[in-house]
N, C-alpha and C. Protein backbone atom coordinates (compact mmCIF):
# COMPACT_ATOMS: atom_id res chain seq x y z
N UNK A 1 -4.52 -2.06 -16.78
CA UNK A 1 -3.52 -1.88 -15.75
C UNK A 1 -4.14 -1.06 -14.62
N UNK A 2 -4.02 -1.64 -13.27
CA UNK A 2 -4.69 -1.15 -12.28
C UNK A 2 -3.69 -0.05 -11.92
N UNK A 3 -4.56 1.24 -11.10
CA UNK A 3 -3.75 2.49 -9.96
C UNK A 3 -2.77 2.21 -9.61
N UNK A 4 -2.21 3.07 -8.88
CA UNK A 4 -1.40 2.75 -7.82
C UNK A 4 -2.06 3.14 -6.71
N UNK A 5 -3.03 3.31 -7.00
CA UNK A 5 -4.44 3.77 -5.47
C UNK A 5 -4.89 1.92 -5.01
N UNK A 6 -5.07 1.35 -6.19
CA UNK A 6 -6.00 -0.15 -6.33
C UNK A 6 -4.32 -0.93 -5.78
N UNK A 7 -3.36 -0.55 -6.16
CA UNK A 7 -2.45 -1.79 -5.95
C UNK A 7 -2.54 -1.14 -4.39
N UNK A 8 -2.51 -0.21 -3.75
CA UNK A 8 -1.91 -0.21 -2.30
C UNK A 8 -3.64 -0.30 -1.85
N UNK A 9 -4.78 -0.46 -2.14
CA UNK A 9 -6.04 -0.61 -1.32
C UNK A 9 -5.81 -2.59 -1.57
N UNK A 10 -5.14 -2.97 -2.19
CA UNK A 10 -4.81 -4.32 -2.42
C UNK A 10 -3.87 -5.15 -1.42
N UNK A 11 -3.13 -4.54 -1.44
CA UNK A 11 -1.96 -4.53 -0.18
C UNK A 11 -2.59 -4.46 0.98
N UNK A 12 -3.33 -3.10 1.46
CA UNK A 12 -3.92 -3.48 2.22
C UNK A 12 -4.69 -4.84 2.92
N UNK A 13 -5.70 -4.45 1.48
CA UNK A 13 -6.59 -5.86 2.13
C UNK A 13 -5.86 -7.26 2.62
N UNK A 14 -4.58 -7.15 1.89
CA UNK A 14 -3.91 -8.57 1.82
C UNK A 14 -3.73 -8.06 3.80
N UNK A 15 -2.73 -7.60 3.65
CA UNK A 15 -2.58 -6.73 5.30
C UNK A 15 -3.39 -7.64 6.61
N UNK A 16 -4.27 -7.09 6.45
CA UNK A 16 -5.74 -7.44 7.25
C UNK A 16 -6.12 -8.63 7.20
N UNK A 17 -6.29 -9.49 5.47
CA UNK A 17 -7.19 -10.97 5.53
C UNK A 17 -6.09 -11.23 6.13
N UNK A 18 -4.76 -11.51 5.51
CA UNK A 18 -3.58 -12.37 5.44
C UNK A 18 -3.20 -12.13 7.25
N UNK A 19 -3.23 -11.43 7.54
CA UNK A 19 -2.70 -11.16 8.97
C UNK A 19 -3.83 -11.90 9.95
N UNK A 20 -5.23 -12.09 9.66
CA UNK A 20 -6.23 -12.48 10.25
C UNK A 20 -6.09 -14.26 10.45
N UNK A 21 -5.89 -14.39 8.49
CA UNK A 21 -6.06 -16.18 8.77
C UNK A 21 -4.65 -16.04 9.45
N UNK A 22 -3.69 -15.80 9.15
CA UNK A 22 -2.44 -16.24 10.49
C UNK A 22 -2.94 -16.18 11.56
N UNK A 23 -3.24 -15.02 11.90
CA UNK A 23 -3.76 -15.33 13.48
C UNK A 23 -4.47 -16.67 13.82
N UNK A 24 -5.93 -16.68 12.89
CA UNK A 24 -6.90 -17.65 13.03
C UNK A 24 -6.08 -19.15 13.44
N UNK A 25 -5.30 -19.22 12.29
CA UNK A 25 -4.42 -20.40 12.18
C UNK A 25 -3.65 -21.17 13.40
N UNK A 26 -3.74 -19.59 14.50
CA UNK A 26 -2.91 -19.92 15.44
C UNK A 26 -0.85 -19.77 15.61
N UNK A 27 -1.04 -18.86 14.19
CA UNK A 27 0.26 -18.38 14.66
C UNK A 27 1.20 -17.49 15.40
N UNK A 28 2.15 -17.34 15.51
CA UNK A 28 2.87 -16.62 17.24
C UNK A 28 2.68 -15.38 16.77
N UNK A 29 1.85 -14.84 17.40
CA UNK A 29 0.89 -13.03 16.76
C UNK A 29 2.54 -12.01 16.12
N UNK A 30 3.89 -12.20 16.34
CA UNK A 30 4.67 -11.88 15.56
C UNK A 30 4.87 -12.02 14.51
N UNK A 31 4.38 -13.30 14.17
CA UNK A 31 4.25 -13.79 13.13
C UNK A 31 3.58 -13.37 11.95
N UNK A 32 2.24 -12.54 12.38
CA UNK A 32 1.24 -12.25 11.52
C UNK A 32 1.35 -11.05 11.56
N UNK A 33 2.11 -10.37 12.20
CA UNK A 33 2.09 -9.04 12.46
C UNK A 33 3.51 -8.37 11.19
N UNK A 34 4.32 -9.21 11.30
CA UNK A 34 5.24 -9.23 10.46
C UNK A 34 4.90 -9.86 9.02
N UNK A 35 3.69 -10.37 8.79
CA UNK A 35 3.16 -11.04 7.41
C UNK A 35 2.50 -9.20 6.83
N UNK A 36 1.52 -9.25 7.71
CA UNK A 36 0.93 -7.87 7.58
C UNK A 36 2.22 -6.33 6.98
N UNK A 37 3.12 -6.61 7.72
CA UNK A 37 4.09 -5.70 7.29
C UNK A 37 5.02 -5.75 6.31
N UNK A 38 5.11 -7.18 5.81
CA UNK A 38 5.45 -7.07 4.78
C UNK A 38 4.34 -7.01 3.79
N UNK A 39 3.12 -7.23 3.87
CA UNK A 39 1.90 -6.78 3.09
C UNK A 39 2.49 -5.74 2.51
N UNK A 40 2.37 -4.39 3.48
CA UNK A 40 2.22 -3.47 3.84
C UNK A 40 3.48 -2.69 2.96
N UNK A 41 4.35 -3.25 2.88
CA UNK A 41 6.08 -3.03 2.62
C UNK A 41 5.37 -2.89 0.97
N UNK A 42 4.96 -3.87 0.52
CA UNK A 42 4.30 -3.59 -1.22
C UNK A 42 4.10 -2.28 -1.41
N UNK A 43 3.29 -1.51 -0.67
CA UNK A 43 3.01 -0.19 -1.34
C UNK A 43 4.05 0.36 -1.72
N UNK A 44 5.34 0.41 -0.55
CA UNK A 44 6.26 1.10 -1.04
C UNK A 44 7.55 0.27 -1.95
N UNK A 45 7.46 -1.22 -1.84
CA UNK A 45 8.24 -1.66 -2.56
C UNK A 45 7.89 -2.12 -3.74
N UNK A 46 7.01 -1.35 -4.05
CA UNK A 46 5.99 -2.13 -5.63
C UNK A 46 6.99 -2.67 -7.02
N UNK A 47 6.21 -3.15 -7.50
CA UNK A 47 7.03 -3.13 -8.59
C UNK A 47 6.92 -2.92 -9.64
N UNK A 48 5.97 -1.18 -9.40
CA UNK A 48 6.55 -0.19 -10.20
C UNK A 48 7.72 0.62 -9.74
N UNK A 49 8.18 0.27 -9.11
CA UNK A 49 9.70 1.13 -8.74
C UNK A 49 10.94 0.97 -9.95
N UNK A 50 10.62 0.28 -10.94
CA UNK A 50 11.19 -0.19 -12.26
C UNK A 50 10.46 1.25 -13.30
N UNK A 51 9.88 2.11 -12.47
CA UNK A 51 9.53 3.74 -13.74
C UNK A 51 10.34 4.32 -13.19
N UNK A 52 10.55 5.15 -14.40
CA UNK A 52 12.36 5.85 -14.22
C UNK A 52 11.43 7.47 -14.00
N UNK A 53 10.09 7.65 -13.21
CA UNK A 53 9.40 8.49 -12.91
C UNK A 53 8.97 8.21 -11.52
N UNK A 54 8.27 9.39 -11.04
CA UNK A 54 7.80 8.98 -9.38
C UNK A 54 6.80 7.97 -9.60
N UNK A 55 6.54 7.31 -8.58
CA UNK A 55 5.65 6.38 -8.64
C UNK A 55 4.70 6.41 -7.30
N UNK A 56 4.17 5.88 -7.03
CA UNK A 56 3.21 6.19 -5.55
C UNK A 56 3.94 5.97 -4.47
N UNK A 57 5.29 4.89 -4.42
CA UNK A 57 6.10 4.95 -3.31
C UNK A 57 6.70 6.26 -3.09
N UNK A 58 7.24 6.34 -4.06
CA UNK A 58 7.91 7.96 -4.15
C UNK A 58 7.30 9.37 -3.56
N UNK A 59 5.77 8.92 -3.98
CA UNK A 59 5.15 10.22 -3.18
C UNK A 59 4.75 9.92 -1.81
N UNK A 60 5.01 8.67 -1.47
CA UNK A 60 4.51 8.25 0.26
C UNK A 60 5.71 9.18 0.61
N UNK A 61 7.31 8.58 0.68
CA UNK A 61 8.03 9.36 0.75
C UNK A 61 8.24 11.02 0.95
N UNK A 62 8.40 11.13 -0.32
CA UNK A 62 7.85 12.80 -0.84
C UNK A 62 6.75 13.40 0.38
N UNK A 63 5.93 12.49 1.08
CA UNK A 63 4.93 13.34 1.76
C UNK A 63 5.24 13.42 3.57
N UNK A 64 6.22 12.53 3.48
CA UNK A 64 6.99 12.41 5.05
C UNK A 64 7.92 13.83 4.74
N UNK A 65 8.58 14.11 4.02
CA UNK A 65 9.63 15.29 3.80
C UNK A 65 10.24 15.49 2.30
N UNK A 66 10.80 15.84 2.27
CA UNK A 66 11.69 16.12 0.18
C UNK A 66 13.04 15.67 0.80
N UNK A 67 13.58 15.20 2.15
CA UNK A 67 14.82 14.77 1.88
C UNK A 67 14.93 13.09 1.86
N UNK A 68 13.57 12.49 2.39
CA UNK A 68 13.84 11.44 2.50
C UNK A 68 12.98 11.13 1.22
N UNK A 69 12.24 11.58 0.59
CA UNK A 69 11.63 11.61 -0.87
C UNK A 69 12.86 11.38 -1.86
N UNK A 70 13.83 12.77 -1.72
CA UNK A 70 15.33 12.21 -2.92
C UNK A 70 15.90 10.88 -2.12
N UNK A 71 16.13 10.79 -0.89
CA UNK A 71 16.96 9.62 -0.70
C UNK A 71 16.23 8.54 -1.26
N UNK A 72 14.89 8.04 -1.20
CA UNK A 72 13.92 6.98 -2.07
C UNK A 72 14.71 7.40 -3.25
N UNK A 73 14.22 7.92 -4.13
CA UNK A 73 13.99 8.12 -5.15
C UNK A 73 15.53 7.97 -6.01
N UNK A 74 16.31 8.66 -5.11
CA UNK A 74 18.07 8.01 -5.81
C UNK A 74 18.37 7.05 -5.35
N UNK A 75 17.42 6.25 -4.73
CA UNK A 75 18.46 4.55 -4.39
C UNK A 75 18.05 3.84 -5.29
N UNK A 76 16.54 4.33 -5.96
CA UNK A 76 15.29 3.29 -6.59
C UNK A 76 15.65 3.88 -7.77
N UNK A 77 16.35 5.00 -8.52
CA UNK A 77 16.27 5.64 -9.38
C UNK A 77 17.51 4.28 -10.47
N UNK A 78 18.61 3.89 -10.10
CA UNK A 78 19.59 3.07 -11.13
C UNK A 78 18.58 1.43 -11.20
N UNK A 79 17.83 1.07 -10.51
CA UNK A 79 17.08 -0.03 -10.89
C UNK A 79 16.26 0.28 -11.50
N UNK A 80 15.56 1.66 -11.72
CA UNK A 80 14.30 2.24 -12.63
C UNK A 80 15.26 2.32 -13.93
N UNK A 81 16.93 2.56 -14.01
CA UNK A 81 17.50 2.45 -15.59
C UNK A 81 17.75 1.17 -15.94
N UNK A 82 18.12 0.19 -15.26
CA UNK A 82 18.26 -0.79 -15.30
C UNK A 82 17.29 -1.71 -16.02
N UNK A 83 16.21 -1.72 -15.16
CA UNK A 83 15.22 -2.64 -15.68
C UNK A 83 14.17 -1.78 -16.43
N UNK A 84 13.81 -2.30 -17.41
CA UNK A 84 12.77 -2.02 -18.42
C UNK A 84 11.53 -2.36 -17.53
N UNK A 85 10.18 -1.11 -17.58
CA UNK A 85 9.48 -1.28 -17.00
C UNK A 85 8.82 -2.54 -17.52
N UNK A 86 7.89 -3.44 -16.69
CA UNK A 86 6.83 -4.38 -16.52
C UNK A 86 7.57 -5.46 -16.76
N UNK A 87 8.82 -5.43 -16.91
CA UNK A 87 10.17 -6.79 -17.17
C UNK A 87 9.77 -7.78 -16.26
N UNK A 88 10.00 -8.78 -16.61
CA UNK A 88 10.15 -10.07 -15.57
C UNK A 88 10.38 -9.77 -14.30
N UNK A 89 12.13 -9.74 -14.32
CA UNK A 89 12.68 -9.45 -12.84
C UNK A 89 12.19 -8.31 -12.33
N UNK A 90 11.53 -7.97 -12.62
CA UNK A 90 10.42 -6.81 -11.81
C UNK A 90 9.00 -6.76 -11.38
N UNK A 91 8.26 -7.63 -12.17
CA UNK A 91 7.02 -7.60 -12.24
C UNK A 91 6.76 -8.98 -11.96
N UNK A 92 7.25 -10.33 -12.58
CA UNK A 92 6.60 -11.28 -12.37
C UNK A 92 6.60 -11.46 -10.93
N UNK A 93 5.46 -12.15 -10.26
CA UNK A 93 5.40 -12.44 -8.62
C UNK A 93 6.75 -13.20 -8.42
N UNK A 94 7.07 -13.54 -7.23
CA UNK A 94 8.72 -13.86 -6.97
C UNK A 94 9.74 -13.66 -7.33
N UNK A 95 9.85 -14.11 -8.64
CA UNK A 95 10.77 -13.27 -9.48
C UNK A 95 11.23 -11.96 -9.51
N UNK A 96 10.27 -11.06 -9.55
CA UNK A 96 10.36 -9.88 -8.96
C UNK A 96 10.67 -9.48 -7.60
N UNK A 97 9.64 -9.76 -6.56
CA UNK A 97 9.74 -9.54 -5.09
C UNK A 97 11.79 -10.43 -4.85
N UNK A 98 11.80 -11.28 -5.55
CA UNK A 98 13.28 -11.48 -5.31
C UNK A 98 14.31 -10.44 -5.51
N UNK A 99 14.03 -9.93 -6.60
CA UNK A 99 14.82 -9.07 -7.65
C UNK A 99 14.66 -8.08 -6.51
N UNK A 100 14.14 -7.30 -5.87
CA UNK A 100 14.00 -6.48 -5.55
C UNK A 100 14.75 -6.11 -4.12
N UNK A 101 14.42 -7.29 -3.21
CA UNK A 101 15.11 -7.72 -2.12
C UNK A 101 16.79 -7.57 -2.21
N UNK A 102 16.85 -8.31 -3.36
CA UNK A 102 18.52 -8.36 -3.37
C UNK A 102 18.93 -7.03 -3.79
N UNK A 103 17.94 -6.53 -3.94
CA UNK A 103 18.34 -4.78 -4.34
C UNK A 103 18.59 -4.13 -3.00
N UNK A 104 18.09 -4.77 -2.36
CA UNK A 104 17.83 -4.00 -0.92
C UNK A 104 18.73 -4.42 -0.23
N UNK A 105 19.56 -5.81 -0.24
CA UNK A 105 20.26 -6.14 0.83
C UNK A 105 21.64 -5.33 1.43
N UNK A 106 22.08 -4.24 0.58
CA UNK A 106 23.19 -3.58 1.29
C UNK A 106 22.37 -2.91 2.04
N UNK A 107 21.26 -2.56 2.24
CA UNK A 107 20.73 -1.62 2.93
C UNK A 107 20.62 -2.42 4.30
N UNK A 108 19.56 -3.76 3.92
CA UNK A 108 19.45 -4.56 5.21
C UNK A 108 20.52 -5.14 5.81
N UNK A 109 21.56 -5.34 5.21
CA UNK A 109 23.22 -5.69 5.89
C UNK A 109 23.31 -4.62 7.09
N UNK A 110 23.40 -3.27 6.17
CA UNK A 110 23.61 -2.19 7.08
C UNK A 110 22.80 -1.69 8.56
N UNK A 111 21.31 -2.33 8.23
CA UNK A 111 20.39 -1.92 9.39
C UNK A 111 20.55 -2.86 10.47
N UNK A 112 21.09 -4.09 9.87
CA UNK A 112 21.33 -5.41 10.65
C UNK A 112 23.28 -5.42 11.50
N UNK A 113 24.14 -4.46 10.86
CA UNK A 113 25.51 -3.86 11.24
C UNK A 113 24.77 -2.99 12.40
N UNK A 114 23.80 -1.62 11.84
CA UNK A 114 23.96 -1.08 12.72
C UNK A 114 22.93 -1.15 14.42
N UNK A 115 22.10 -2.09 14.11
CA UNK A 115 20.93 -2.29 15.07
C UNK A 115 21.69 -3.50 15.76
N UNK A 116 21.95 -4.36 15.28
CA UNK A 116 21.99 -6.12 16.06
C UNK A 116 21.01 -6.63 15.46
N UNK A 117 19.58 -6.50 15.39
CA UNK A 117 18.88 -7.04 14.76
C UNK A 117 18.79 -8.19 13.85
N UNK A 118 18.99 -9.28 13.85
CA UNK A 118 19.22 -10.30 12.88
C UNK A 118 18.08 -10.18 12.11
N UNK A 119 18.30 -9.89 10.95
CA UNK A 119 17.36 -9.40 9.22
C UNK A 119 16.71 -10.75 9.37
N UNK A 120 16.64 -11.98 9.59
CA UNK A 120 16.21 -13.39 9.35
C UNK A 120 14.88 -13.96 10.32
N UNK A 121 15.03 -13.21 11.70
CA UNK A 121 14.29 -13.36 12.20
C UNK A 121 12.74 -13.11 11.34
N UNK A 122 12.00 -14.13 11.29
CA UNK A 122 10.82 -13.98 10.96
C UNK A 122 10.67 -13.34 9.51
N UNK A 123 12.06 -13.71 8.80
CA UNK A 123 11.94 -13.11 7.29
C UNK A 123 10.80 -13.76 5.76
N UNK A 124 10.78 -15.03 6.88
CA UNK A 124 9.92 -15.82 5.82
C UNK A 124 8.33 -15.26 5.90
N UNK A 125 7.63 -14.34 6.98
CA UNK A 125 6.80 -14.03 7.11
C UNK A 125 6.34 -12.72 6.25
N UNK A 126 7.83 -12.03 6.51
CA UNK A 126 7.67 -10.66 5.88
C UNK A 126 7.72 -10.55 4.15
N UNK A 127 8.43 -11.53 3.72
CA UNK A 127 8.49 -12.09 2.33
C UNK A 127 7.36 -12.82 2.16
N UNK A 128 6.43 -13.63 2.69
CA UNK A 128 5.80 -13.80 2.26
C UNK A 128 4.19 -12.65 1.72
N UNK A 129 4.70 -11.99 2.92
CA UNK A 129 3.65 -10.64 2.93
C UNK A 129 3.35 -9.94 1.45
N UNK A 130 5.05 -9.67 1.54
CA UNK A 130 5.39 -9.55 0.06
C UNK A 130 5.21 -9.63 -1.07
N UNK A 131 5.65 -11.00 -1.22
CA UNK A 131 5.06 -11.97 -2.78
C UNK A 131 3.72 -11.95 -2.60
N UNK A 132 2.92 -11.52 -1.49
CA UNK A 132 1.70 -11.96 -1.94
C UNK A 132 1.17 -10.71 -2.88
N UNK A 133 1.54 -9.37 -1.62
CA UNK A 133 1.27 -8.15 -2.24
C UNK A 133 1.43 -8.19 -3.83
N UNK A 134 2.71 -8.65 -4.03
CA UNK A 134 3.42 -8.34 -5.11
C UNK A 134 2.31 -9.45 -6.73
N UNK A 135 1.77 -10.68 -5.73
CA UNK A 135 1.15 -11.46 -6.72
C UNK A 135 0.00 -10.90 -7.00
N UNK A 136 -0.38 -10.06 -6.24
CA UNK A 136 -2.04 -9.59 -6.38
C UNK A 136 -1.30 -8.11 -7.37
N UNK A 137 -0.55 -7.40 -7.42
CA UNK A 137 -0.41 -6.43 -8.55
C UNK A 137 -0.22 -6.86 -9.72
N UNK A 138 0.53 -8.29 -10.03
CA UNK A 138 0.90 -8.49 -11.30
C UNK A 138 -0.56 -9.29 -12.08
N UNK A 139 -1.64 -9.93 -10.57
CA UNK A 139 -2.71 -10.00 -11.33
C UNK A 139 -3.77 -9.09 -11.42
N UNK A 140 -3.77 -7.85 -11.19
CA UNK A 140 -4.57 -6.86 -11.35
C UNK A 140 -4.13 -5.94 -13.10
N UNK A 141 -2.80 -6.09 -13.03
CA UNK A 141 -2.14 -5.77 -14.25
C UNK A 141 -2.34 -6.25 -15.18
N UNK A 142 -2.50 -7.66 -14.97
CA UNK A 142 -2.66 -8.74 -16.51
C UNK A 142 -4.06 -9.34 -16.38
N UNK A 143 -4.33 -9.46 -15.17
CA UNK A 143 -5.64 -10.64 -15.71
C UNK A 143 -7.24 -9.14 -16.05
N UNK A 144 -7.98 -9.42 -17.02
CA UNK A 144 -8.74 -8.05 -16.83
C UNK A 144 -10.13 -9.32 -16.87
C-alpha cells in the first residue's frame, strides 16, 4: 500500500501529463485546466477519506488553519463511520470517485445556490481528473 506522499506526487503527475495531452489534443485550455484540477481535487478527495483518522487531506486542511481542518474533518468524519476502510464504494476507481461526489453534492448544490455558477459546466473534465487520480491510487494499492 502506497503513502499518502506517493498517492498526491501521483495526482500530481496525472495534473501535468493529463492536462498536457488535453492541451496537445487541442482542447479549449478550460478544459484542461479543469482536468488538471480535478487531478488535483484527489489529494484532497482521496479515497482514504473512508479512515475514521486524519488522513493527508485532513492535514492539507489542518495546515491552512484548525478551523477549516475541523470543518474537513466533521463533514468527512460520518462517511469515515459509514464505510469500512478500502470498501468498494470507496476505493474501487469510479465506483468510488462516484460514491464520493454524491457525498459532496449538498455542498455543490449550495456553492452553485450561492455563486450562480452552474456545477456542470465542464464537470465531465473535472471528474474525469478525478477517476483518473482516483484509478492510479487504487492501482498503487493493489497492483505491487
Amino acid at each position: 500500500m502506497a503513502s499518502g506522499k506517493v498517492h498526491r506526487q501521483d495526482s500530481i503527475g496525472l495534473a501535468v501529463v493529463g492536462g498536457f495531452l488535453l492541451g496537445a489534443r487541442g482542447t479549449e485550455p478550460l478544459e484542461f485546466v479543469v482536468f488538471a484540477l480535478g487531478a488535483l481535487a484527489g489529494i484532497i478527495l482521496s479515497p482514504d477519506l473512508d479512515v475514521d483518522h486524519r488522513t493527508e487531506s485532513e492535514r492539507l486542511f489542518y495546515r491552512v488553519g484548525w478551523l477549516p481542518g475541523i470543518l474537513f474533518y466533521g463533514y468527512w468524519l460520518p462517511y469515515a463511520l459509514l464505510i469500512p476502510h478500502r470498501h468498494p464504494v470507496s476505493h474501487w476507481p469510479i465506483v468510488g470517485t462516484i460514491g464520493r461526489l454524491l457525498y459532496l453534492l449538498p455542498l455543490w448544490g449550495a456553492a452553485w445556490t450561492f455563486t450562480g455558477f452552474p456545477p456542470w459546466v465542464y464537470t465531465w473534465a473535472f471528474v474525469g481528473g478525478l477517476m483518473g487520480s482516483d484509478t492510479l491510487h487504487w492501482l498503487r494499492d493493489n497492483l505491487r
